[in-house]
Protein backbone atom coordinates (compact mmCIF):
# COMPACT_ATOMS: atom_id res chain seq x y z
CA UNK A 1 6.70 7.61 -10.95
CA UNK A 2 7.45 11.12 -10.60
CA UNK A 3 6.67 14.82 -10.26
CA UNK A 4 9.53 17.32 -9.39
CA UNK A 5 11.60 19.89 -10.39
CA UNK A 6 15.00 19.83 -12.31
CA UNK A 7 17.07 20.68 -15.01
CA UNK A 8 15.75 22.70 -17.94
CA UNK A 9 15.12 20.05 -20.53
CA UNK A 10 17.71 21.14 -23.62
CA UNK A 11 20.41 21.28 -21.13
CA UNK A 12 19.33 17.39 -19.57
CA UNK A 13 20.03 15.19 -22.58
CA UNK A 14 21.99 12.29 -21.88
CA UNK A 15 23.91 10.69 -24.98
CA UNK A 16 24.45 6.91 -23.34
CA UNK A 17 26.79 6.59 -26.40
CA UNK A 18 29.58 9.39 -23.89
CA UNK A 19 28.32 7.31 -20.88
CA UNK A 20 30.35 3.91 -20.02
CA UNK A 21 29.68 3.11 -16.16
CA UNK A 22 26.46 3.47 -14.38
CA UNK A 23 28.50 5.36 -12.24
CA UNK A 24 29.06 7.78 -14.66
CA UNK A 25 25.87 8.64 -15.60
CA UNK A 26 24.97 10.16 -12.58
CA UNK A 27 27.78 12.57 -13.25
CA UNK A 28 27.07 13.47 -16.58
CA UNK A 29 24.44 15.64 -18.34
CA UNK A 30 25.61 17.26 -21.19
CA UNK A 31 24.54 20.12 -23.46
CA UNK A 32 23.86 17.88 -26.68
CA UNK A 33 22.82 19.59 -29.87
CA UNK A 34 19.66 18.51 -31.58
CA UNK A 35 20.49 16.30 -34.68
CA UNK A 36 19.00 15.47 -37.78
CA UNK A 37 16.09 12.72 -38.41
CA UNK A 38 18.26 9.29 -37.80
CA UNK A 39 18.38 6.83 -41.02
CA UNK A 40 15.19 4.84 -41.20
CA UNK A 41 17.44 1.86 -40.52
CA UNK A 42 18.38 2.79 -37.07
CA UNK A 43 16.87 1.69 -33.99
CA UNK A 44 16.72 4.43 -32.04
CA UNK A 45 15.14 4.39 -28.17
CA UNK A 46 14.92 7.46 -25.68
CA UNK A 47 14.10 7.40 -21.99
CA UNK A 48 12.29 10.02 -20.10
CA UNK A 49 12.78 9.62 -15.89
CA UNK A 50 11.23 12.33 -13.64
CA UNK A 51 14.33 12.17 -11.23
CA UNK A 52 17.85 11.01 -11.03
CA UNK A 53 19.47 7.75 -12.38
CA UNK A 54 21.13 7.44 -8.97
CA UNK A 55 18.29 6.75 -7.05
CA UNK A 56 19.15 2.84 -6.66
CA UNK A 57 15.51 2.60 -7.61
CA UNK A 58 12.83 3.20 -10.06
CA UNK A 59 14.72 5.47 -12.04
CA UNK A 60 18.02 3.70 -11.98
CA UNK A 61 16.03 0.19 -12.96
CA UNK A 62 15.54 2.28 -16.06
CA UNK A 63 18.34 3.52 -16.84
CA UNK A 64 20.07 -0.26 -16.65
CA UNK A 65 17.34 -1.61 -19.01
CA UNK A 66 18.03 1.19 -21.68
CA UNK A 67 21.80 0.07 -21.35
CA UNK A 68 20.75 -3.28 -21.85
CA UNK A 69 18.89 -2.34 -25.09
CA UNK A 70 22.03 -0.79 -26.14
CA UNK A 71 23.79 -3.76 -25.91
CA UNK A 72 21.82 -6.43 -26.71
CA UNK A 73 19.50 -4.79 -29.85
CA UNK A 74 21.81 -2.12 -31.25
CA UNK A 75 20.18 0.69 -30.19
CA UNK A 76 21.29 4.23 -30.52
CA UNK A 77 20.17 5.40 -27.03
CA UNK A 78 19.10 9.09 -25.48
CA UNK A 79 17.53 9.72 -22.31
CA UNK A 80 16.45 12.76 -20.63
CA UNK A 81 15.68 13.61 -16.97
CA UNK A 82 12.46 15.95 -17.18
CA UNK A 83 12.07 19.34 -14.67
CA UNK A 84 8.50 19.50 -14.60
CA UNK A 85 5.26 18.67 -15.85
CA UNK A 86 5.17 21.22 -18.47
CA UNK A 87 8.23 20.00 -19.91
CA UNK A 88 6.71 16.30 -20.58
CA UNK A 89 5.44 17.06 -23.81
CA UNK A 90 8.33 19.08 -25.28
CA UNK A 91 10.47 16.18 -24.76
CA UNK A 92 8.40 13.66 -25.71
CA UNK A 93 7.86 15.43 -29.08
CA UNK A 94 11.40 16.32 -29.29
CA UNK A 95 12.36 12.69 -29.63
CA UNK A 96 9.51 11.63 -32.13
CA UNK A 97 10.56 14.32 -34.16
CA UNK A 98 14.11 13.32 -34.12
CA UNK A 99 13.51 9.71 -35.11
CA UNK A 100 13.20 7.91 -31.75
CA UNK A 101 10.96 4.50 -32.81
CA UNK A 102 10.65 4.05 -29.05
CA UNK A 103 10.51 6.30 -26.45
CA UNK A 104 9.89 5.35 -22.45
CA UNK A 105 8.87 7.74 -20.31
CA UNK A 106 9.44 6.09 -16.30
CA UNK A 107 6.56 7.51 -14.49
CA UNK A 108 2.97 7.24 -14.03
CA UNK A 109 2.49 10.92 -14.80
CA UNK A 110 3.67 10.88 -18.09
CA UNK A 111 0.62 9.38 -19.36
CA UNK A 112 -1.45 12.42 -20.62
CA UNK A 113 1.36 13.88 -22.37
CA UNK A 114 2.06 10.77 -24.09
CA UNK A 115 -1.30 10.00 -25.59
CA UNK A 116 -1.34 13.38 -26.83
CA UNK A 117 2.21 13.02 -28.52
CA UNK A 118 1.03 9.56 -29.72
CA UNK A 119 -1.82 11.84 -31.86
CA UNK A 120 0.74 13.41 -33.67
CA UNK A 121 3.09 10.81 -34.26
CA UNK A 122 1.79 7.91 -34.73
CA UNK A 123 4.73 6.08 -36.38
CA UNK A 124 6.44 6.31 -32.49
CA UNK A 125 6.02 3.62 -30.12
CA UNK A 126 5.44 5.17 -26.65
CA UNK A 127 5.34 3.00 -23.56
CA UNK A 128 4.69 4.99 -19.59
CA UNK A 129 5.80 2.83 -16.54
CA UNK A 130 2.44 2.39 -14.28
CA UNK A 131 0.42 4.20 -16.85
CA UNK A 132 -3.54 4.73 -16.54
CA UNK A 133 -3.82 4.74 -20.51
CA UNK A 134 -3.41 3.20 -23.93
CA UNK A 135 -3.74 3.95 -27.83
CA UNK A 136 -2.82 2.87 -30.93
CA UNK A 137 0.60 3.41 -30.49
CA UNK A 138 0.97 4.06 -26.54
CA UNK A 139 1.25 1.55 -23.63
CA UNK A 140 1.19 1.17 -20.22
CA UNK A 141 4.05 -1.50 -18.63
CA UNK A 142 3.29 -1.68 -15.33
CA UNK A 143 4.72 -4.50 -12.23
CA UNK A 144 2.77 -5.74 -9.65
CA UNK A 145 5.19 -4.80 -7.02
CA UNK A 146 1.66 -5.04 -4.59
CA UNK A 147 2.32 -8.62 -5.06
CA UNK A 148 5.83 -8.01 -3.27
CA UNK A 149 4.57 -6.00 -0.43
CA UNK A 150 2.28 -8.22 0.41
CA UNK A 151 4.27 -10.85 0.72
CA UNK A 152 7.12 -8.39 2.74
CA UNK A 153 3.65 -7.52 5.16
CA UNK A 154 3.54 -10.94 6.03
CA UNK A 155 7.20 -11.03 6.84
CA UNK A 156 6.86 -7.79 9.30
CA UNK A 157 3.69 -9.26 10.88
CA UNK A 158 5.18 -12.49 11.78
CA UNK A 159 7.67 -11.24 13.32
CA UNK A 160 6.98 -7.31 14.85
CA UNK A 161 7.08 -6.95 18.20
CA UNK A 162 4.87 -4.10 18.57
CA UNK A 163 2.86 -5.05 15.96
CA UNK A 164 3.13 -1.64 14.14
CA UNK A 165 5.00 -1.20 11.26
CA UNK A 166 5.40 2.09 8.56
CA UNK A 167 5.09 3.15 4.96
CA UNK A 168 6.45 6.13 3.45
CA UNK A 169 5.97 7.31 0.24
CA UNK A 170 6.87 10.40 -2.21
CA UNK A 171 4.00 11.74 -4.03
CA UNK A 172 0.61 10.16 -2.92
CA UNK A 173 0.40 8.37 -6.64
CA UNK A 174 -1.97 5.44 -7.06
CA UNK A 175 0.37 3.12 -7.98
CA UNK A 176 2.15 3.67 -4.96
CA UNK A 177 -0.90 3.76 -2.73
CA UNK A 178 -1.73 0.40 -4.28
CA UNK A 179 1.64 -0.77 -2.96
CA UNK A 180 0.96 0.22 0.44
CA UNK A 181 -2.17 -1.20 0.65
CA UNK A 182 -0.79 -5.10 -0.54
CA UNK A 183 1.78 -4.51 2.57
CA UNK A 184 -1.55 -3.96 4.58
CA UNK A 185 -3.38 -6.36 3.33
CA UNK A 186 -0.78 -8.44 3.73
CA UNK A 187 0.46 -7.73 7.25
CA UNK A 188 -3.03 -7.67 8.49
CA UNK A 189 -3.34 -11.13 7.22
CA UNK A 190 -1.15 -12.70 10.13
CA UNK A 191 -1.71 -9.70 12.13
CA UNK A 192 -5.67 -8.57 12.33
CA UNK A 193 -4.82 -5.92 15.20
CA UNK A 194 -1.83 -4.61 13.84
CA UNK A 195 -1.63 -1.13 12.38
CA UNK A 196 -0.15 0.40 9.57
CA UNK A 197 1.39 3.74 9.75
CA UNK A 198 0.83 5.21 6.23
CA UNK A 199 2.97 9.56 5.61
CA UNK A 200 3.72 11.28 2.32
CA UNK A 201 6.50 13.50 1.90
CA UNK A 202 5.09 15.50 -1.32
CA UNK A 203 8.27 15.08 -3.09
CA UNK A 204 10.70 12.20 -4.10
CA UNK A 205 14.04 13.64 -3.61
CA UNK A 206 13.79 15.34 -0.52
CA UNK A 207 16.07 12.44 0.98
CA UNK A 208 16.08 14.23 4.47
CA UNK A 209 11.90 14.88 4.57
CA UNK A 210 11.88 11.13 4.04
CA UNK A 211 14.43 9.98 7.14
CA UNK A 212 12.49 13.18 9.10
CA UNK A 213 8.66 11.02 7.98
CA UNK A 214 10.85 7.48 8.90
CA UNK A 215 11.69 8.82 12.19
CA UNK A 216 8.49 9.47 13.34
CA UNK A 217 6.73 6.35 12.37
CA UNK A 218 9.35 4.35 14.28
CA UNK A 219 8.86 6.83 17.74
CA UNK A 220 5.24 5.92 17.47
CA UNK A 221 6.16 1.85 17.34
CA UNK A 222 6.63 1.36 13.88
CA UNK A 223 10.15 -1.67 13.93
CA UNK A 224 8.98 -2.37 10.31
CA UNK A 225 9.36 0.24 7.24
CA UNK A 226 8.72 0.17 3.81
CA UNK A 227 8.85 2.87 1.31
CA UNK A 228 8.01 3.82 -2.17
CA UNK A 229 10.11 7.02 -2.74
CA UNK A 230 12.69 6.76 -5.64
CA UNK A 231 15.74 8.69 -4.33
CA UNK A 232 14.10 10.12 -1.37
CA UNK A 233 13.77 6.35 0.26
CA UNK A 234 17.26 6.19 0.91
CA UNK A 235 16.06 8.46 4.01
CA UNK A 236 14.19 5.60 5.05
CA UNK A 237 16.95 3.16 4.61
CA UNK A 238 19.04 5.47 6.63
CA UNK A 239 16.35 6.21 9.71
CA UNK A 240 15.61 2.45 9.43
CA UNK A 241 19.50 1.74 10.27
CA UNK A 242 20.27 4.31 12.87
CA UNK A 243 17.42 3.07 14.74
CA UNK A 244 17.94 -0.98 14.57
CA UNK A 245 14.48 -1.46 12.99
CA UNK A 246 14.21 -3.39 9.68
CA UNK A 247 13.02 -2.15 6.26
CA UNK A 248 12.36 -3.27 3.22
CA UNK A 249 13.97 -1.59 0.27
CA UNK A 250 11.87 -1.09 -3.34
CA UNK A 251 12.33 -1.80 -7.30
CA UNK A 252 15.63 -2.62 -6.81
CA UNK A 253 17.61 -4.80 -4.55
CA UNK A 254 18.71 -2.17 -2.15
CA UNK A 255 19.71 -5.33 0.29
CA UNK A 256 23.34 -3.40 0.43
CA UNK A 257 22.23 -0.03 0.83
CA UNK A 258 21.62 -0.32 4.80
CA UNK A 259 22.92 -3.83 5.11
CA UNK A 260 22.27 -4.22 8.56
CA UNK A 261 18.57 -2.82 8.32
CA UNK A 262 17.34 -3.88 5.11
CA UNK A 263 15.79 -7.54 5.63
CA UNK A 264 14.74 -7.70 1.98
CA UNK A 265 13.53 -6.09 -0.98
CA UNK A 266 10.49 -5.69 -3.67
CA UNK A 267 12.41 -6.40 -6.85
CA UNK A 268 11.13 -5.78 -10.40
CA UNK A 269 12.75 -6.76 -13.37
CA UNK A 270 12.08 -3.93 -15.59
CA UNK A 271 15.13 -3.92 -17.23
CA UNK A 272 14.70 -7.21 -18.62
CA UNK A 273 10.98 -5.83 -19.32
CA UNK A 274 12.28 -3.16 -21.82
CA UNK A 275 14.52 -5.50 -23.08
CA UNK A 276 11.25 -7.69 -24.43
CA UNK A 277 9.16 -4.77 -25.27
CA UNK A 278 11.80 -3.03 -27.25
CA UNK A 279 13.14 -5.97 -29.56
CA UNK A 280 9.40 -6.34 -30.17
CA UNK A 281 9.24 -2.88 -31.04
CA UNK A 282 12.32 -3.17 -33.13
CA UNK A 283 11.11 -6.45 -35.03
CA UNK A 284 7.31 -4.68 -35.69
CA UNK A 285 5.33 -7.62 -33.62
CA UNK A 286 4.74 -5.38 -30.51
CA UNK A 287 1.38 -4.75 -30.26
CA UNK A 288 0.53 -1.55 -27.45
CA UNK A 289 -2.14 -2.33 -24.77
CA UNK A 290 -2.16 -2.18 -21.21
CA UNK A 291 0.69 -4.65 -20.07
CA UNK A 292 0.99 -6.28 -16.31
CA UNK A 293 4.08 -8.01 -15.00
CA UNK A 294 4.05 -10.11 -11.82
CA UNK A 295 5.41 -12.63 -9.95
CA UNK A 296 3.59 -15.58 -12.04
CA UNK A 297 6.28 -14.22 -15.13
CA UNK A 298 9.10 -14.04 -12.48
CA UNK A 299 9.74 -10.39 -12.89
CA UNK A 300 8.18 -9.36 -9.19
CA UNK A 301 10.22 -11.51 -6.39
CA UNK A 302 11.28 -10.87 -2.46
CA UNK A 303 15.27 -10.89 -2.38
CA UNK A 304 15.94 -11.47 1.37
CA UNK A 305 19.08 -9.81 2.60
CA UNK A 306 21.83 -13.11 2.82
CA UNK A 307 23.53 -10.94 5.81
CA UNK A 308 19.85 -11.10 8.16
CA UNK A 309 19.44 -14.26 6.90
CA UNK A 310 19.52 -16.22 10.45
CA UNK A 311 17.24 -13.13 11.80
CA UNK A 312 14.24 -14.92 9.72
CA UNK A 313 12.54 -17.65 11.53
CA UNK A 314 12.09 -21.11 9.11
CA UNK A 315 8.30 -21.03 10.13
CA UNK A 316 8.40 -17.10 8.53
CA UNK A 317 10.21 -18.59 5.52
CA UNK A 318 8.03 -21.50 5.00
CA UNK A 319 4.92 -19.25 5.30
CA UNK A 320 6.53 -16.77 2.73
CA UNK A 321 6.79 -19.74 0.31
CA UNK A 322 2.83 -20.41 0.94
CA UNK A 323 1.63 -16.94 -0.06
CA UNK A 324 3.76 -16.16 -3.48
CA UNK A 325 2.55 -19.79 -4.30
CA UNK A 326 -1.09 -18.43 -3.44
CA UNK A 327 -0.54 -14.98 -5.24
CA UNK A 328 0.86 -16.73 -8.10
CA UNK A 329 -2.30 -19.36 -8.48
CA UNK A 330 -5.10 -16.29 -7.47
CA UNK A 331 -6.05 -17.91 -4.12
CA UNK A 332 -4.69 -14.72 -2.56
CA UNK A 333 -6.43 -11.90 -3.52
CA UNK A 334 -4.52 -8.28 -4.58
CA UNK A 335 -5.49 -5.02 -4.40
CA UNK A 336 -6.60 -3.56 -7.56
CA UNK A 337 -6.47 -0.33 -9.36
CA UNK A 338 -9.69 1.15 -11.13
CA UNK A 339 -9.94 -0.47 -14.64
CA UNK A 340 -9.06 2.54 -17.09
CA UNK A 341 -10.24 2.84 -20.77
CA UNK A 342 -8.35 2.72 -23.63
CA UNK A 343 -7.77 5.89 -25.58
């Protein structure tokens, strides 16, 4: 969910066909000429991310699920990473008019640009991560990852010590504020008197603003972090470790990234998300609206880290296994974005 700077976006085109390894891709970004209108036979499916692939987050969740549509449907794949706001709608547009059937763009802040483009293309199928808007032709996927850090607040209020835990984010985005506030909600469940520290860095690759924001939560008490930064949370993960507190990584499993600080993470299954919406897309039965994953389809879970595993009580366990049962059935109430109309 994304706003920063980057590459210029002619020179940011990735051609997936060139890429084999994840690993790869975060070392490629080739200079790839524009082609001709594809056959009208050929499933073609482009991917717009506001930051790096190598984030071992948001973006990278992505980037697997366009591999995965690569595989699996056929697809002839592009993705770009976008510098800025203004350059949204040029690549958006670019795509369309190069045949892409199906373009995601990974961000909430894509959503203007994609309505607009939608306008003038309406034979394109254009789906924003965390979106605010729909149309004929555009959609919103969007993952109650709330539902996660909720369940990750009661975990930290069970068992703090100090009864203060942290929560940094990039960009002060509502979809990440909405995140922060189910960790609240949720740690204030078990813990009425506890506090939640909440800092924005402005900027989600700024890894070292991040650790600098992480720091200072935990001198003020925070021994529980969580974070909602793309790339920039690795900080977090990092401060988190150095300091023996625990944190919770985001989107992905990030478990391994500070193994012997991370006690679990909010995972979301987009890539098996795209999957669905694309071979929709792909057999004409997808039909664009505002769309809402959770834990009830199984694509919003806690992975605890196997490695802390004996540093989780059996009562916190058991009482983790209470509330997804209660988010799940509605007993448990979630925070809630504004509703938003369609377009």
């Amino acid at each position: 969910m994304r706003l920063r700077g980057g590459r210029p976006l002619h020179r940011a085109i990735y051609r997936l066909a060139a890429i084999a390894p994840l690993a790869a891709a975060f070392l490629l970004c080739g200079c790839a000429p524009k082609t001709a209108p594809a056959p009208e036979n050929l499933f073609r499916v482009a991917l717009l991310t506001p930051g790096p692939v190598s984030d071992a987050g948001w973006n990278a969740a992505a980037f697997e699920g366009l591999q995965l549509i690569k595989a699996r449907l056929g697809a002839q794949t592009a993705m770009v990473q976008t510098a800025s706001p203004a350059d949204f709608d040029d690549a958006l547009r670019d795509f369309a008019a190069r045949g892409f059937k199906l373009i995601f763009a990974n961000g909430f802040e894509y959503t203007d640009a994609a309505i607009a483009a939608g306008r003038d293309f309406p034979h394109t199928i254009f789906v924003v991560s965390s979106g605010s808007r729909s149309s004929a032709n555009v959609a919103s996927v969007s993952f109650a990852l709330e539902q996660a850090t909720y369940t990750e607040g009661v975990v930290a209020g069970l068992m703090s010590k100090t009864g203060i835990a942290g929560a940094i984010g990039g960009i002060e985005l509502p979809a990440i504020k909405l995140t922060f506030e189910g960790f609240r909600m949720g740690f204030n469940s078990v813990r009425p008197a506890g506090k939640v520290l909440v800092s924005y860095t402005g900027d989600f690759d700024d890894v070292g603003a991040a650790k600098e924001a992480a720091l200072a939560q935990i001198s003020r008490g925070a021994d529980f972090l969580i974070h909602n930064a793309d790339a920039a949370g690795l900080g977090v993960l990092q401060a988190a470790q150095e300091r023996h507190v625990y944190v919770f990584g985001a989107y992905r499993n990030q478990n391994f990234v500070a193994g012997r600080a991370t006690i679990a993470s909010a995972v979301v299954d987009v890539p098996d998300a795209f999957v669905k919406i694309a071979a929709q897309v792909k057999a004409g039965t997808f039909h664009p609206s505002m769309l809402t994953f959770g834990m009830k389809d199984n694509m919003v879970k806690v992975v605890f880290n196997p490695a802390l595993a004996d540093r989780i009580p059996t009562a916190v366990r058991q009482r983790v296994r209470q509330v997804e049962q209660g988010i799940v059935s509605g007993a448990i109430r979630m925070p809630a974005l504004p509703a938003a109309p369609a377009s």
